[in-house]
C-alpha atoms as a PDB file:
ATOM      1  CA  UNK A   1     -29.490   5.997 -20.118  1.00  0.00           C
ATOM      2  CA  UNK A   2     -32.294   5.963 -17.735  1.00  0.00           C
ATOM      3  CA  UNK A   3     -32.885   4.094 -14.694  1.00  0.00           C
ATOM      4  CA  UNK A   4     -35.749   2.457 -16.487  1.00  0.00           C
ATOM      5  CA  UNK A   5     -33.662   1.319 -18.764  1.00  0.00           C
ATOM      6  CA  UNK A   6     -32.106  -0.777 -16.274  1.00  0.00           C
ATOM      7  CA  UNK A   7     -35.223  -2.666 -14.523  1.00  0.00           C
ATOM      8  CA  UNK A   8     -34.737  -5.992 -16.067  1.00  0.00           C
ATOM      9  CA  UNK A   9     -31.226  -6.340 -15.177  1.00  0.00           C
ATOM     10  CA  UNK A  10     -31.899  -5.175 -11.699  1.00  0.00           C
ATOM     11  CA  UNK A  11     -34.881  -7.551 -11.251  1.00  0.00           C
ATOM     12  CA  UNK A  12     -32.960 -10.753 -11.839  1.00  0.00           C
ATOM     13  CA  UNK A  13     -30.094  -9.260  -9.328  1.00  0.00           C
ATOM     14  CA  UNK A  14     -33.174  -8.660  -7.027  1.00  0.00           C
ATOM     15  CA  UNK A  15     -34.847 -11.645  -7.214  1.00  0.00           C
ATOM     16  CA  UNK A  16     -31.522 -13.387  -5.621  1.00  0.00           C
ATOM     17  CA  UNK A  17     -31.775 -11.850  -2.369  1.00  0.00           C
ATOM     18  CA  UNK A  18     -34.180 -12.678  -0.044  1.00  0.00           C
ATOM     19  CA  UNK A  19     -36.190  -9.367   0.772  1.00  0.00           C
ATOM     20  CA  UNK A  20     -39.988  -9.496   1.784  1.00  0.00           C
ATOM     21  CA  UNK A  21     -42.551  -8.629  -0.442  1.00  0.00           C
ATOM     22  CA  UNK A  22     -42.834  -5.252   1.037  1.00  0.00           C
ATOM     23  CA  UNK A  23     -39.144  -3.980   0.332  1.00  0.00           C
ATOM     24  CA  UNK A  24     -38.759  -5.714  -3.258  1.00  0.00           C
ATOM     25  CA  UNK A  25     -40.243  -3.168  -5.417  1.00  0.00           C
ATOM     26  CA  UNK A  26     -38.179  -0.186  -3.708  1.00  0.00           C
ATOM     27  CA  UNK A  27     -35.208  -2.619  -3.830  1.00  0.00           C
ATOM     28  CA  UNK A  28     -35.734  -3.286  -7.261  1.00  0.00           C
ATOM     29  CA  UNK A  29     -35.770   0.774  -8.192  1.00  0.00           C
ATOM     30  CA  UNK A  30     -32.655   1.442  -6.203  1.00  0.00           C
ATOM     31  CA  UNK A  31     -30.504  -0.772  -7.987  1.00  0.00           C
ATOM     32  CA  UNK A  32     -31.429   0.123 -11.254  1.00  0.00           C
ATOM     33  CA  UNK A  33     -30.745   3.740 -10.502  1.00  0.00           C
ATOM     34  CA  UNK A  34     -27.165   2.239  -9.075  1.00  0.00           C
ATOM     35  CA  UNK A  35     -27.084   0.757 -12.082  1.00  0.00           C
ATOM     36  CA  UNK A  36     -27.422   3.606 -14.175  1.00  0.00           C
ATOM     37  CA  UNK A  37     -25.247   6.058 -12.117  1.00  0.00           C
ATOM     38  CA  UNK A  38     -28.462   7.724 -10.638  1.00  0.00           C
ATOM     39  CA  UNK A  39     -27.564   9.176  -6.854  1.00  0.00           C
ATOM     40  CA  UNK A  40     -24.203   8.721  -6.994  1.00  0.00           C
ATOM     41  CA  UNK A  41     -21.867  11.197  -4.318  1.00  0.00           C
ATOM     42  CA  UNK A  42     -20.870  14.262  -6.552  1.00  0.00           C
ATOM     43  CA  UNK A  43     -17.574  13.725  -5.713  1.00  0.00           C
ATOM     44  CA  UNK A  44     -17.702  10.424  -7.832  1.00  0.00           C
ATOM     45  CA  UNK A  45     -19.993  11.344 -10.412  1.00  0.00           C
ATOM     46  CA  UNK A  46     -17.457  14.476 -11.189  1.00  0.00           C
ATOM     47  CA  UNK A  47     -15.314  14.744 -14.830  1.00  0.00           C
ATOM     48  CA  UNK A  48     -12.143  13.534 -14.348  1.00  0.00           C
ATOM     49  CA  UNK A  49      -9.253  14.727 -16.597  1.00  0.00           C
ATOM     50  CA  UNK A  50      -7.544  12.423 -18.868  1.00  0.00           C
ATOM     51  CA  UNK A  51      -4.142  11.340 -17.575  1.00  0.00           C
ATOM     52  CA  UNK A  52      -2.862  11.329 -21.536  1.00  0.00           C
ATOM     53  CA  UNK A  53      -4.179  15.219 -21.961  1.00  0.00           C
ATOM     54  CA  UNK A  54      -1.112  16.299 -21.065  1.00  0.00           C
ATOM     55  CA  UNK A  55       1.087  13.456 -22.972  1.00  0.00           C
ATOM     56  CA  UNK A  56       2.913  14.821 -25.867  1.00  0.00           C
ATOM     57  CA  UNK A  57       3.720  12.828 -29.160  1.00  0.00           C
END
């Protein structure tokens, strides 16, 4: 999905905090690209195997 996707459910988080009026909007964008997985350390956002790949039946 798409940050965008996200901006509702970030602007009710966003609207709990108390930011001024100059720092909502940004606020607002950054969560919802937390929210989507958007600028996340590539160490975190890598594929990680499945620990039952290697289970045998």
């Amino acid at each position: 999905m798409h940050y965008e996707d996200y901006i509702p459910e970030a602007l009710d988080t966003v609207s709990a905090w108390d930011l001024p009026e100059s720092e909502f909007t940004d606020a607002v964008n950054a969560q919802a690209r937390l929210m989507a997985g958007q600028g996340l350390e590539p160490s975190f956002n890598q594929s990680m195997p499945s620990p039952y790949a290697t289970m045998r039946f």
